[in-house]
PDB file of N, CA and C in Angstrom:
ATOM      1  N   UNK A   1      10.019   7.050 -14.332  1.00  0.00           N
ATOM      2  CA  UNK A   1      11.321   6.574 -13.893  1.00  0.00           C
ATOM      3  C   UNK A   1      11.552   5.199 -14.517  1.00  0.00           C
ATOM      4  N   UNK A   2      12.611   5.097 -14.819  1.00  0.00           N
ATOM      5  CA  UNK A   2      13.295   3.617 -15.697  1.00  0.00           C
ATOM      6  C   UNK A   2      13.228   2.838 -14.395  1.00  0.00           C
ATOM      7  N   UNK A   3      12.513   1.329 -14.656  1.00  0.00           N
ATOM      8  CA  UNK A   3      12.517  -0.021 -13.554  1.00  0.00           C
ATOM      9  C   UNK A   3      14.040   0.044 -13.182  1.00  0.00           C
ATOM     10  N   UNK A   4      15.005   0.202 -13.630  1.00  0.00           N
ATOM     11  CA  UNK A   4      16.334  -0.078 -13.378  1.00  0.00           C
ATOM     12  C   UNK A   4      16.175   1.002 -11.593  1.00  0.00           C
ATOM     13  N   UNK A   5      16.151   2.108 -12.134  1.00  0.00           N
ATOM     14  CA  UNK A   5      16.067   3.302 -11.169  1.00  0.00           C
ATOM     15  C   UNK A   5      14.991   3.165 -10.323  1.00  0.00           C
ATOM     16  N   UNK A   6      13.961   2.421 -10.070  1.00  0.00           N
ATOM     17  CA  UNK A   6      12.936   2.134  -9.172  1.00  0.00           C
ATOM     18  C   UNK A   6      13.007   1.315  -8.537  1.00  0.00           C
ATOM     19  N   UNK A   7      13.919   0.322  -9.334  1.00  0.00           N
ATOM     20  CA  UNK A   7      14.398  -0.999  -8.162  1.00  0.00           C
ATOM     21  C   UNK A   7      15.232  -0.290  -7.300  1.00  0.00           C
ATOM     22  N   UNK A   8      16.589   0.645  -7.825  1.00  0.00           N
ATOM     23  CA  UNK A   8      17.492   1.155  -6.767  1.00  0.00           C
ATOM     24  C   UNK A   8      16.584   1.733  -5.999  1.00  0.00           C
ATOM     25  N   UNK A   9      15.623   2.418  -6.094  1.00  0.00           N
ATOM     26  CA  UNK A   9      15.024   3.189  -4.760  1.00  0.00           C
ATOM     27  C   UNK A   9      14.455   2.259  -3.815  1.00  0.00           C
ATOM     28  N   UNK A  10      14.041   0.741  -3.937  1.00  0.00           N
ATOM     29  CA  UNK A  10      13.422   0.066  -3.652  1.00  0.00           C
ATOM     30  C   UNK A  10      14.525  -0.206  -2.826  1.00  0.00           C
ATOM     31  N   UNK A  11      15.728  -0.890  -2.804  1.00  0.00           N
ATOM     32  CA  UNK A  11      16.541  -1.460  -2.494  1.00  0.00           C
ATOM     33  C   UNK A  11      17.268  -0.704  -1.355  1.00  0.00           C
ATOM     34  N   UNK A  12      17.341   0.863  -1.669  1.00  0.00           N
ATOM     35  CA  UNK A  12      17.906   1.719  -1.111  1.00  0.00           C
ATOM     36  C   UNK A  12      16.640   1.982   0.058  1.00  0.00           C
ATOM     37  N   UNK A  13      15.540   1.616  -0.010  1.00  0.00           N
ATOM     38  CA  UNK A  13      14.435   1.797   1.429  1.00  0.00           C
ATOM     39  C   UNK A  13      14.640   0.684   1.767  1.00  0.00           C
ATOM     40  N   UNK A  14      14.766  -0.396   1.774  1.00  0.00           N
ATOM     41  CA  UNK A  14      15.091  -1.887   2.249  1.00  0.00           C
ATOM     42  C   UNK A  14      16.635  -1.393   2.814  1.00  0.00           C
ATOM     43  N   UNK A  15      17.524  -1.139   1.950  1.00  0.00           N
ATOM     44  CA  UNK A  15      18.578  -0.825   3.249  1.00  0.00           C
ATOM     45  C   UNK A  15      18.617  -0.153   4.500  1.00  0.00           C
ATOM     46  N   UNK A  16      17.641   0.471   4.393  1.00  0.00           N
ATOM     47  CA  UNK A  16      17.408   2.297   4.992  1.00  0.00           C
ATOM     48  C   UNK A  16      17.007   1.868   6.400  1.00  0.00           C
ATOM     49  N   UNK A  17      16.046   0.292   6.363  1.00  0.00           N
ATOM     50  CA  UNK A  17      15.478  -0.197   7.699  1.00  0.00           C
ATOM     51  C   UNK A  17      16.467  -0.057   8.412  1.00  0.00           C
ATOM     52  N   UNK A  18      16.196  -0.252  10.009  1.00  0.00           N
ATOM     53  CA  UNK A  18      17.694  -0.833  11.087  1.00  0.00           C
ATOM     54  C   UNK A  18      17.238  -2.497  10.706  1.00  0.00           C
ATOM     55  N   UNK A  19      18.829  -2.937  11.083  1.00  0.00           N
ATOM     56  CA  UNK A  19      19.259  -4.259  10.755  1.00  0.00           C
ATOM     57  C   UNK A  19      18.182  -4.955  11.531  1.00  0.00           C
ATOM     58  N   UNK A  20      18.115  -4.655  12.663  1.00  0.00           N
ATOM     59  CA  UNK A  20      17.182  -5.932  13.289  1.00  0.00           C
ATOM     60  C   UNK A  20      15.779  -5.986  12.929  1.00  0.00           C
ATOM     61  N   UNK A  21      15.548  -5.175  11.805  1.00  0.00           N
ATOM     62  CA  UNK A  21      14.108  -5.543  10.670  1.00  0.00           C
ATOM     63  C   UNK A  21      15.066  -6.337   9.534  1.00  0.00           C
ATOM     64  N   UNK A  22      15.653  -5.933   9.274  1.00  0.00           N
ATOM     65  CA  UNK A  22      16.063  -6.621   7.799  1.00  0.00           C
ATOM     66  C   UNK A  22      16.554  -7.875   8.130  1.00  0.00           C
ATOM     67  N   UNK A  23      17.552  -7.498   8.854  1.00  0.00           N
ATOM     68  CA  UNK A  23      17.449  -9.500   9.012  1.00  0.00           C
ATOM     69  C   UNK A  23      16.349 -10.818   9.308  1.00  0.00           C
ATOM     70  N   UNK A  24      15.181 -10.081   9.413  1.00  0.00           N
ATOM     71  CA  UNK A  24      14.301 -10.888   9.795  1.00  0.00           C
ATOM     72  C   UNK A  24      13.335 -11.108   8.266  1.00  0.00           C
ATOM     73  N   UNK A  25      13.957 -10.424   7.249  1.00  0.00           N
ATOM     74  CA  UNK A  25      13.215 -10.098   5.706  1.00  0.00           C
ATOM     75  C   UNK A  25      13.613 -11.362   4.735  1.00  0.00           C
ATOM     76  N   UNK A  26      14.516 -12.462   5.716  1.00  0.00           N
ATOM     77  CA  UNK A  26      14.960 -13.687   5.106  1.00  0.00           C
ATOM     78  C   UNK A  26      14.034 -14.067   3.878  1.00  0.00           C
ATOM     79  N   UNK A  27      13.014 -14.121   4.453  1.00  0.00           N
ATOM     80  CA  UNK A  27      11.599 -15.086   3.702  1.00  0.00           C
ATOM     81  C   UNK A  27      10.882 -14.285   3.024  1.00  0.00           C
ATOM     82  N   UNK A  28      11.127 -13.198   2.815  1.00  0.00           N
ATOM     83  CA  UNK A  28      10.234 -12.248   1.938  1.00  0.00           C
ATOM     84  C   UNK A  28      10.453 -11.565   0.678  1.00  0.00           C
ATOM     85  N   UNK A  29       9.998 -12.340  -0.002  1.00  0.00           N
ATOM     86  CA  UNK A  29      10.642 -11.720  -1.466  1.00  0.00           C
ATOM     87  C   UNK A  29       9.626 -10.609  -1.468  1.00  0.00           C
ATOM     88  N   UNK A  30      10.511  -9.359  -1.960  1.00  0.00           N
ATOM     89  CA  UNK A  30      10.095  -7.960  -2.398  1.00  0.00           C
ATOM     90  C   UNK A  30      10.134  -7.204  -3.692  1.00  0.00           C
ATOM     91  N   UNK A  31       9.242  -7.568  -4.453  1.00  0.00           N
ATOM     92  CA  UNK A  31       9.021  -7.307  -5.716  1.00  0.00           C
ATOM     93  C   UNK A  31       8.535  -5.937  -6.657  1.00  0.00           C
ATOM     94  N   UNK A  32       8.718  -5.892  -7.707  1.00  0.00           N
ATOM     95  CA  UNK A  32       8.069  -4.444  -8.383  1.00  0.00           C
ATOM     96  C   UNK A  32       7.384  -4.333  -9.478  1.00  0.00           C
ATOM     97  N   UNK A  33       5.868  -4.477  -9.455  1.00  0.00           N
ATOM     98  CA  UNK A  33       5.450  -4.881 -10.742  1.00  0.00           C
ATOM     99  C   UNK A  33       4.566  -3.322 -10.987  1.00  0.00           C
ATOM    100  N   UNK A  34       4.439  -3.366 -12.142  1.00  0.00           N
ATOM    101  CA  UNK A  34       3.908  -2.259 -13.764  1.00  0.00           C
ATOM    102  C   UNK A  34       2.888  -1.392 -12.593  1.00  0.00           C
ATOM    103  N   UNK A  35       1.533  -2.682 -12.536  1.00  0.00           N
ATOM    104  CA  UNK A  35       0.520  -2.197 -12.096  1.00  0.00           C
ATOM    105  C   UNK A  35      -0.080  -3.604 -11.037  1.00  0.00           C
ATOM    106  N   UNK A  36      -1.303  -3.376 -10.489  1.00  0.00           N
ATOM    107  CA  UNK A  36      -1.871  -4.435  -9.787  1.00  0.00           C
ATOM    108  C   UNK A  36      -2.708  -5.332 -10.540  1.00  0.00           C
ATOM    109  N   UNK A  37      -3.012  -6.435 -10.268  1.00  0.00           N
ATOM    110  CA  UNK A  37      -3.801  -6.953 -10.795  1.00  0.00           C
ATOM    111  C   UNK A  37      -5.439  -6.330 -10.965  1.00  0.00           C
ATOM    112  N   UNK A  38      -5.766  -6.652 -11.694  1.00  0.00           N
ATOM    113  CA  UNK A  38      -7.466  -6.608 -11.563  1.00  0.00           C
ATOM    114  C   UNK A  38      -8.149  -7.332 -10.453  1.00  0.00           C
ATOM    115  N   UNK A  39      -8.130  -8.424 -10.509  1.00  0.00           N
ATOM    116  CA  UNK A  39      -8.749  -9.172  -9.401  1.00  0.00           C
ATOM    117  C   UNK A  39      -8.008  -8.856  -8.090  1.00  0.00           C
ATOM    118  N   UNK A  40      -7.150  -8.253  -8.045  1.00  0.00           N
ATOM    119  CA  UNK A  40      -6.254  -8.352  -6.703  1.00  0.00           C
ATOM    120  C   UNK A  40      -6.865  -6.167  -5.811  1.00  0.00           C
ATOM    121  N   UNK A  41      -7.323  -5.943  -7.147  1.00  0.00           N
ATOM    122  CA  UNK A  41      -7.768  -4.585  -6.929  1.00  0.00           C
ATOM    123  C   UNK A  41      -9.730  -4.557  -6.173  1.00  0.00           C
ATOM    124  N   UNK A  42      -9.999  -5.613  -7.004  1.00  0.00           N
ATOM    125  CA  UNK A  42     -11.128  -6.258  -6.728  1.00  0.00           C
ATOM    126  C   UNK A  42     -11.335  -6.819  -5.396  1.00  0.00           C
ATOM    127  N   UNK A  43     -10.422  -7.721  -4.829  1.00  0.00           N
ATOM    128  CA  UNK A  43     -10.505  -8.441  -3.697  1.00  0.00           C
ATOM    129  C   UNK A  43     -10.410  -7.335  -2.711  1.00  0.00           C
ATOM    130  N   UNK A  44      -9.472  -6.308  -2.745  1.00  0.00           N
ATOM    131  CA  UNK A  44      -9.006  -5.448  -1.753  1.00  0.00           C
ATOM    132  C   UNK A  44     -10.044  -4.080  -1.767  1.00  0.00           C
ATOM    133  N   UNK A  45     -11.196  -4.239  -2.472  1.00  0.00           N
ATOM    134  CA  UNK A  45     -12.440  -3.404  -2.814  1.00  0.00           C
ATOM    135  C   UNK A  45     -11.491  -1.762  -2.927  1.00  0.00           C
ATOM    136  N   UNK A  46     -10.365  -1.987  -4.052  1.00  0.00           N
ATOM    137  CA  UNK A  46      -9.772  -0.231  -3.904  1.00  0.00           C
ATOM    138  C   UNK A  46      -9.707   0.043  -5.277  1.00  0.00           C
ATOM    139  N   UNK A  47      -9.546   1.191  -5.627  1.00  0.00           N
ATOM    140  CA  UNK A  47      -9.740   1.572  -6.938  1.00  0.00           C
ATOM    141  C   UNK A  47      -7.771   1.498  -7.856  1.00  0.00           C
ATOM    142  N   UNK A  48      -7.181   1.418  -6.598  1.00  0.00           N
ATOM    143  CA  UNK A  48      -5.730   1.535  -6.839  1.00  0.00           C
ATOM    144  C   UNK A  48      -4.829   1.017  -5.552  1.00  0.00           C
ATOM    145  N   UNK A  49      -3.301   0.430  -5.684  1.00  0.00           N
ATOM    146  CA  UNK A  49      -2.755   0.567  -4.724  1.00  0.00           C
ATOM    147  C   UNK A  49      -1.492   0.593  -4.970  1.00  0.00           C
ATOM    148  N   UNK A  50      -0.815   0.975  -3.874  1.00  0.00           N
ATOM    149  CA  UNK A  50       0.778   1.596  -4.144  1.00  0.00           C
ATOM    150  C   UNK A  50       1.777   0.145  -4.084  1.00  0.00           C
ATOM    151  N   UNK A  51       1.042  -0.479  -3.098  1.00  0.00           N
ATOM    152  CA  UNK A  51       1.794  -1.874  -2.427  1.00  0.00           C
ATOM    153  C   UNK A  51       1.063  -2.782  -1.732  1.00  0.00           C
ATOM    154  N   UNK A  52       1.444  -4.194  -1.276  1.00  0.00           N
ATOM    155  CA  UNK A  52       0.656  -5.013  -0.681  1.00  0.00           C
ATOM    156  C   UNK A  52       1.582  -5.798  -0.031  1.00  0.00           C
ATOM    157  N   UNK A  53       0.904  -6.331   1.154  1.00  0.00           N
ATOM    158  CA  UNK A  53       2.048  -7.175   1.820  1.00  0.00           C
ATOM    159  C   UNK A  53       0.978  -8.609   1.852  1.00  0.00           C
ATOM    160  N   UNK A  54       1.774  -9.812   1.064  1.00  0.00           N
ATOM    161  CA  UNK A  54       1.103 -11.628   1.195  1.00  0.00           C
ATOM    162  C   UNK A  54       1.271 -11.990   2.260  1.00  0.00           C
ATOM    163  N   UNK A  55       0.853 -12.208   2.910  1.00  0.00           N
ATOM    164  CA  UNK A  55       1.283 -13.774   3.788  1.00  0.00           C
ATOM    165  C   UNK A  55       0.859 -13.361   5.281  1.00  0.00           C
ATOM    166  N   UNK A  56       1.838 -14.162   5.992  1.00  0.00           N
ATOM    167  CA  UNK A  56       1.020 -14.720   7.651  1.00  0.00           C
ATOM    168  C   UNK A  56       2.008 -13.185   8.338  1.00  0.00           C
ATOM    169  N   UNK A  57       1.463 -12.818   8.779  1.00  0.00           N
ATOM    170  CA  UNK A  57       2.420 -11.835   9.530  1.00  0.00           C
ATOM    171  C   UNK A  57       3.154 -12.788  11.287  1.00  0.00           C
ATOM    172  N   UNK A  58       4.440 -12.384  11.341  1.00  0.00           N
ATOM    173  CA  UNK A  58       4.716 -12.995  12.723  1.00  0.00           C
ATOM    174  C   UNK A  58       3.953 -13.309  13.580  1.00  0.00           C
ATOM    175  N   UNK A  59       3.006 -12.186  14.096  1.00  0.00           N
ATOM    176  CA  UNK A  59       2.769 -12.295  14.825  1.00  0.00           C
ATOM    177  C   UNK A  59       1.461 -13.144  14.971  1.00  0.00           C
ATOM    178  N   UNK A  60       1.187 -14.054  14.000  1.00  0.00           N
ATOM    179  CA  UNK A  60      -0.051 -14.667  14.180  1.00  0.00           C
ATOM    180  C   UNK A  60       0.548 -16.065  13.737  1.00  0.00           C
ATOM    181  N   UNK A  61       1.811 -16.124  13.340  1.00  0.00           N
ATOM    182  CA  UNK A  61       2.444 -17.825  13.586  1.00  0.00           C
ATOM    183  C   UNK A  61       2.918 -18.337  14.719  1.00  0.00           C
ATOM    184  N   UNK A  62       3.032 -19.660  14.724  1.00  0.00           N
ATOM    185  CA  UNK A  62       3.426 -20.057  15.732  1.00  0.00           C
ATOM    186  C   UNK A  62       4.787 -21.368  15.194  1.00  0.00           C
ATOM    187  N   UNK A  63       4.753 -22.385  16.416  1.00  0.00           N
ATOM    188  CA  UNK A  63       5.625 -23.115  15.915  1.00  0.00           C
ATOM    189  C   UNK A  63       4.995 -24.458  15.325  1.00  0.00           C
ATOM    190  N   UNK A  64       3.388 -24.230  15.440  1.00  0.00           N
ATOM    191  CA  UNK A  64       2.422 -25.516  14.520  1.00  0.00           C
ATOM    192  C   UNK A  64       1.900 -24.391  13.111  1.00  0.00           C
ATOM    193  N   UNK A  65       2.579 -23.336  13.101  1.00  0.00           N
ATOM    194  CA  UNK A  65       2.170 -22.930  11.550  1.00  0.00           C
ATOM    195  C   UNK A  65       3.449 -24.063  10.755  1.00  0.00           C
ATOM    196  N   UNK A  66       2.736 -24.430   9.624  1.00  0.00           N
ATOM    197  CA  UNK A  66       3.603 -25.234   8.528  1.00  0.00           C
ATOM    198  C   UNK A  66       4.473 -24.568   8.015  1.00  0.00           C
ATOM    199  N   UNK A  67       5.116 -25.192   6.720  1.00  0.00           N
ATOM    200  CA  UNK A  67       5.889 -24.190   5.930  1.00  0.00           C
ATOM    201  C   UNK A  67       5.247 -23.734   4.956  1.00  0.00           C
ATOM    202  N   UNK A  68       5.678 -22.403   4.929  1.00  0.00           N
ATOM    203  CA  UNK A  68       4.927 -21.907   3.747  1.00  0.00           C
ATOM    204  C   UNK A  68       5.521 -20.968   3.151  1.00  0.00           C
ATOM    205  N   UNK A  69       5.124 -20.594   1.643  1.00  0.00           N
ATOM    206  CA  UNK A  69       5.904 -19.828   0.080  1.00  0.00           C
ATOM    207  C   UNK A  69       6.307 -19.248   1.201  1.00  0.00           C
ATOM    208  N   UNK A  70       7.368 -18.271   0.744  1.00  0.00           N
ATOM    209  CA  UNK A  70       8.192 -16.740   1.164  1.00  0.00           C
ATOM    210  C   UNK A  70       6.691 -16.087   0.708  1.00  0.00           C
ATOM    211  N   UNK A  71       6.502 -14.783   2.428  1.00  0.00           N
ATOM    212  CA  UNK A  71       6.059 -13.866   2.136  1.00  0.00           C
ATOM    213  C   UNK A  71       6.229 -13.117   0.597  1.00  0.00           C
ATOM    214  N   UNK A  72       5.130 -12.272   0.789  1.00  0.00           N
ATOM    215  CA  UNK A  72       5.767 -11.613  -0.821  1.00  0.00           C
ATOM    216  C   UNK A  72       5.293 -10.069  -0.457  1.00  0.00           C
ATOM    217  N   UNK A  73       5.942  -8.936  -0.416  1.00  0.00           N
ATOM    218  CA  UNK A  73       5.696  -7.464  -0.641  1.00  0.00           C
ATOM    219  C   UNK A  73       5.693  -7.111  -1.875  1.00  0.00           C
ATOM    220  N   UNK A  74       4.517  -6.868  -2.765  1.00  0.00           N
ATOM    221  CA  UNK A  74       4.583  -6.092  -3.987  1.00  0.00           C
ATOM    222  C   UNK A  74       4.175  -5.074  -4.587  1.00  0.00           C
ATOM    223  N   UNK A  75       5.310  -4.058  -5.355  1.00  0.00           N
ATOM    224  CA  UNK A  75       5.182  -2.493  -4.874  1.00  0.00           C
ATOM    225  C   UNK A  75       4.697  -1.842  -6.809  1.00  0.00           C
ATOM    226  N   UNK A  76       3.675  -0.947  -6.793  1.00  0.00           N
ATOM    227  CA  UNK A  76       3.638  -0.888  -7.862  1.00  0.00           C
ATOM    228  C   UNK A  76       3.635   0.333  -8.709  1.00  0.00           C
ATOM    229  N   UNK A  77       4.411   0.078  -9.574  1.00  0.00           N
ATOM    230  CA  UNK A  77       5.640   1.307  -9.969  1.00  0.00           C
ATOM    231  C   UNK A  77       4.509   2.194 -10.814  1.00  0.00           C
ATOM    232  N   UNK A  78       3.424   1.429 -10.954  1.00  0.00           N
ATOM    233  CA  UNK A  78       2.780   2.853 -12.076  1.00  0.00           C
ATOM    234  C   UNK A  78       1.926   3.661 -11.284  1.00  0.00           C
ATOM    235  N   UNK A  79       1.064   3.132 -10.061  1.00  0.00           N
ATOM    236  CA  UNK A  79       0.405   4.047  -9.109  1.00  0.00           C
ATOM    237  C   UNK A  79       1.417   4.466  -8.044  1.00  0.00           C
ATOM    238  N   UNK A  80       2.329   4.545  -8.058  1.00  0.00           N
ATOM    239  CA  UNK A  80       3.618   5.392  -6.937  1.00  0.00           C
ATOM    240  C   UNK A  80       3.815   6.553  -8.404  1.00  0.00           C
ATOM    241  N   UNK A  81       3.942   5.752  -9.092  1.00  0.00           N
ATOM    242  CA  UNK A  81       4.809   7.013 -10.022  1.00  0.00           C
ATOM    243  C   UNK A  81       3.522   8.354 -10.469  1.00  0.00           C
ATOM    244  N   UNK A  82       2.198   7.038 -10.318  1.00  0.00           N
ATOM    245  CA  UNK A  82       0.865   8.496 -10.833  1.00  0.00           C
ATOM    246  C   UNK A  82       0.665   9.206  -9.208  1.00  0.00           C
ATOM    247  N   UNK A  83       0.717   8.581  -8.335  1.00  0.00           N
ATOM    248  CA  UNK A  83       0.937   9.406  -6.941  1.00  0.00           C
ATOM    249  C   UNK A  83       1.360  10.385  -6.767  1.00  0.00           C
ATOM    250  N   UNK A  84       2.498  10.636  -7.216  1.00  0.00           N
ATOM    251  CA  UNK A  84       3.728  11.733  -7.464  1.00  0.00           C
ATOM    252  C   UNK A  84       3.829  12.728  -7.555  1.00  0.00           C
ATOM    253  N   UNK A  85       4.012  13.655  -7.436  1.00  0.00           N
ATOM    254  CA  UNK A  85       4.564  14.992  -8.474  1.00  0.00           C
ATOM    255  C   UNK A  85       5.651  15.173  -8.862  1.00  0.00           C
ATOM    256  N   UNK A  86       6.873  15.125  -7.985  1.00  0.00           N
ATOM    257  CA  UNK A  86       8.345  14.628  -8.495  1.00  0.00           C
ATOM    258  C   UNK A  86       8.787  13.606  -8.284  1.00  0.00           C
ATOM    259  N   UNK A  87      10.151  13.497  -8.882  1.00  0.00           N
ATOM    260  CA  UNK A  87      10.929  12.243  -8.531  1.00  0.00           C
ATOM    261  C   UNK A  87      10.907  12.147  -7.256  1.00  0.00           C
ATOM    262  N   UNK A  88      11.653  13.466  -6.637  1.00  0.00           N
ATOM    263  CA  UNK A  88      12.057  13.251  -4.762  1.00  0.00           C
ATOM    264  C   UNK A  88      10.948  12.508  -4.229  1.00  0.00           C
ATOM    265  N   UNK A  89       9.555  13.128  -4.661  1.00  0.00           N
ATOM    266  CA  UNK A  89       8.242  12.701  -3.649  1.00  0.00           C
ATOM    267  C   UNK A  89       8.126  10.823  -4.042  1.00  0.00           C
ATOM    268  N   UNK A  90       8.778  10.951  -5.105  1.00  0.00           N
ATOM    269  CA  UNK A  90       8.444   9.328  -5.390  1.00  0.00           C
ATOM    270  C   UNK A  90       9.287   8.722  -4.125  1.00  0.00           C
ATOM    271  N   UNK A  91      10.596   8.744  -4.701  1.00  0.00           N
ATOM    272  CA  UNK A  91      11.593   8.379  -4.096  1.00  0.00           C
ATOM    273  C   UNK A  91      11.078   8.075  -2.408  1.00  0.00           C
ATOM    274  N   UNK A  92      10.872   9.086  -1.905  1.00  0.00           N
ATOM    275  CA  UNK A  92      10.044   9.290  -0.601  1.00  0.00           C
ATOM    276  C   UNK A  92       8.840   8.420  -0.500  1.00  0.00           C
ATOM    277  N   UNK A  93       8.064   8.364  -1.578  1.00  0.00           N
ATOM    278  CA  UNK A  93       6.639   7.766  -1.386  1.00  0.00           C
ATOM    279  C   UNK A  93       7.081   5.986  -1.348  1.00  0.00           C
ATOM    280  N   UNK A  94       8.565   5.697  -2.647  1.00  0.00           N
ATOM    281  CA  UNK A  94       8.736   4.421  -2.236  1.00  0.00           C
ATOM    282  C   UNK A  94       9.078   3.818  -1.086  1.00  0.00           C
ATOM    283  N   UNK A  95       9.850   4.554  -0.103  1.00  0.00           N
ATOM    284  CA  UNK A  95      10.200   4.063   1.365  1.00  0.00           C
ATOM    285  C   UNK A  95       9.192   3.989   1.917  1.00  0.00           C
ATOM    286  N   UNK A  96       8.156   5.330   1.891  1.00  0.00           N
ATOM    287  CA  UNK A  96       6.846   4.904   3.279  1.00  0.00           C
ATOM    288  C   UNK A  96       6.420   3.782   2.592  1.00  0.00           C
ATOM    289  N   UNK A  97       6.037   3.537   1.574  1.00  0.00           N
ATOM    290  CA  UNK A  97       5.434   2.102   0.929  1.00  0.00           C
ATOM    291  C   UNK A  97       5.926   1.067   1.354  1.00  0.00           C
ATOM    292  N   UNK A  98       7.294   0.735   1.017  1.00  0.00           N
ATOM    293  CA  UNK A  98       8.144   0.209   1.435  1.00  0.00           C
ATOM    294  C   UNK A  98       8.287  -0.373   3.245  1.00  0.00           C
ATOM    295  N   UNK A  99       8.219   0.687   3.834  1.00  0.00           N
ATOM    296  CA  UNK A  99       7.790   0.794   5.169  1.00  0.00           C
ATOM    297  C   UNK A  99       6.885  -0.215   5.720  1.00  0.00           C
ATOM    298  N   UNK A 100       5.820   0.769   5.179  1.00  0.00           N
ATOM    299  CA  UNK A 100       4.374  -0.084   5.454  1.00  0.00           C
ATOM    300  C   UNK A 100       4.282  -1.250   5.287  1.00  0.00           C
ATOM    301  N   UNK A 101       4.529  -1.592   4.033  1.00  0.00           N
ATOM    302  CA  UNK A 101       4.491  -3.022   3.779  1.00  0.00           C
ATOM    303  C   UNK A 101       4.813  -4.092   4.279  1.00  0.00           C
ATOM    304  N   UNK A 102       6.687  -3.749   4.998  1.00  0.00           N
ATOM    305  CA  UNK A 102       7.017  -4.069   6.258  1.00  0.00           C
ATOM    306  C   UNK A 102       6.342  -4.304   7.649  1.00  0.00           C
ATOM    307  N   UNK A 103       5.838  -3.223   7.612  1.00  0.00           N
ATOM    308  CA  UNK A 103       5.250  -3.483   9.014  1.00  0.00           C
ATOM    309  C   UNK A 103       3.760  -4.134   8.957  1.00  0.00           C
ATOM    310  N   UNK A 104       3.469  -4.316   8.319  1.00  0.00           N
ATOM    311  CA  UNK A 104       2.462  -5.502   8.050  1.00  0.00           C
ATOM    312  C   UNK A 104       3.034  -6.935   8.293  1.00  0.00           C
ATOM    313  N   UNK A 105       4.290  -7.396   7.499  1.00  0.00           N
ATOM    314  CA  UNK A 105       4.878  -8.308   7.426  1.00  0.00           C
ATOM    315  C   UNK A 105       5.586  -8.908   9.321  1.00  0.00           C
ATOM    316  N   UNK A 106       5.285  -7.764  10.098  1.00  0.00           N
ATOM    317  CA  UNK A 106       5.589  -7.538  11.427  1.00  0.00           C
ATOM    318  C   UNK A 106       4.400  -7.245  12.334  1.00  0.00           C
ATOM    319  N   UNK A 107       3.290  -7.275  11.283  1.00  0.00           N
ATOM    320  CA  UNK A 107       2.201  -7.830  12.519  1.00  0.00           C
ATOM    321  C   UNK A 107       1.258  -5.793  12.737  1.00  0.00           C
ATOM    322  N   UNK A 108       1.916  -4.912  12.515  1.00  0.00           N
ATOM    323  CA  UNK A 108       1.492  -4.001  12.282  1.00  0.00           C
ATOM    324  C   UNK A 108      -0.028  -3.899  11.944  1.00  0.00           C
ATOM    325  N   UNK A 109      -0.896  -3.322  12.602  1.00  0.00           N
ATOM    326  CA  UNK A 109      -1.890  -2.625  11.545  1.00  0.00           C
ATOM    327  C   UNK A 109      -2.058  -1.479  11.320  1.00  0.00           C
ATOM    328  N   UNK A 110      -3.042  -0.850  10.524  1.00  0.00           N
ATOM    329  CA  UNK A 110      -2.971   0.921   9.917  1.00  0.00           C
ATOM    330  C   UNK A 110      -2.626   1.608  10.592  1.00  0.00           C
ATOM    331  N   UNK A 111      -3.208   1.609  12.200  1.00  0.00           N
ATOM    332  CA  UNK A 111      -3.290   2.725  12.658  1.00  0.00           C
ATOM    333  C   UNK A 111      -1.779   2.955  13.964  1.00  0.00           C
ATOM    334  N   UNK A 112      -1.290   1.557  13.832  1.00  0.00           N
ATOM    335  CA  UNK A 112      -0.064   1.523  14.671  1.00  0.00           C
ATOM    336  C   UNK A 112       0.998   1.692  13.485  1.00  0.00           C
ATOM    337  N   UNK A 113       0.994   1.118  12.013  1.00  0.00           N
ATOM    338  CA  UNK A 113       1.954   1.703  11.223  1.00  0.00           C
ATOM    339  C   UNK A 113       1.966   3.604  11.154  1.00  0.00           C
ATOM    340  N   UNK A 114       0.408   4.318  11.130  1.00  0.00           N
ATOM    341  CA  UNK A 114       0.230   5.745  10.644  1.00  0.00           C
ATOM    342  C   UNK A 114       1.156   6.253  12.001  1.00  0.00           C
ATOM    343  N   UNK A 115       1.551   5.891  13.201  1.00  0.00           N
ATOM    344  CA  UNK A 115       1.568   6.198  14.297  1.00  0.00           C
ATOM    345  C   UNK A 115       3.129   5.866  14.056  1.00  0.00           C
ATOM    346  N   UNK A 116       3.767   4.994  13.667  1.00  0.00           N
ATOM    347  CA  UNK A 116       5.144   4.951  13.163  1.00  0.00           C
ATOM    348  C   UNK A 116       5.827   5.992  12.392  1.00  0.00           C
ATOM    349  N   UNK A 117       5.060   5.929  11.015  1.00  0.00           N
ATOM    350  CA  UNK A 117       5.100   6.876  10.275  1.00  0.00           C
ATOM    351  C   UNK A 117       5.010   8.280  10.056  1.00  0.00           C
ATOM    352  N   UNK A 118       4.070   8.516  11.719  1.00  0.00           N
ATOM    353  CA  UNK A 118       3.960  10.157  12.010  1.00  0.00           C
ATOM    354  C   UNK A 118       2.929  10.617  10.395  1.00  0.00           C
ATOM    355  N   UNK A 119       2.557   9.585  10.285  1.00  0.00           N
ATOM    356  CA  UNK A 119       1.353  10.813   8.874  1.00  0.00           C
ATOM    357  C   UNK A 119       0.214  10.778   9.483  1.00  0.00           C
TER     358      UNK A 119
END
């Protein structure tokens, strides 16, 4: 799929949330890169990943956390796209990604996002 067409799917699961998630996505830049880093594949001891969510999740700041960068969600277009079998499943695979990533950014962990997600 052309980056042009992967951002729209990206954008189009970011709309897809209800508002009272997205408005709270102020601080989070949501990005789409090739592949993952090496070292970032390394740190996370995985052989691959679809997406990652940076930063402090809500629910562990307070009002003596400092300021800090914008969260960052970053989604990666060459292991979603080798994930795949079709476009649709992509398309699909970018929202749960998308999803997830979110709900990390909301304090979520695996087994209360899998429980969202119904997988």
């Amino acid at each position: 799929m052309r980056r042009r067409d992967f951002d729209r799917c990206v954008r189009e699961a970011i709309e897809s949330l209800p508002e009272e998630f997205r408005v709270r996505l102020d601080n989070v830049l949501i990005s789409v890169q090739d592949q993952p880093d090496p070292e970032l594949l390394e740190e996370m001891d995985s052989p691959s990943l679809l997406g990652i969510y940076l930063g402090t999740p809500l629910t562990e700041r307070s009002l003596d956390t400092p300021f800090q960068m914008p969260d960052r969600i970053l989604l990666f277009q060459g292991p979603l796209e080798d994930f795949c079998q079709s476009e649709e499943e992509l398309v699909e695979e970018i929202r749960i990604t998308v999803v997830h990533e979110v709900a990390h950014f909301f304090g979520l962990e695996e087994d209360e996002i899998v429980a969202v997600l119904g997988e």
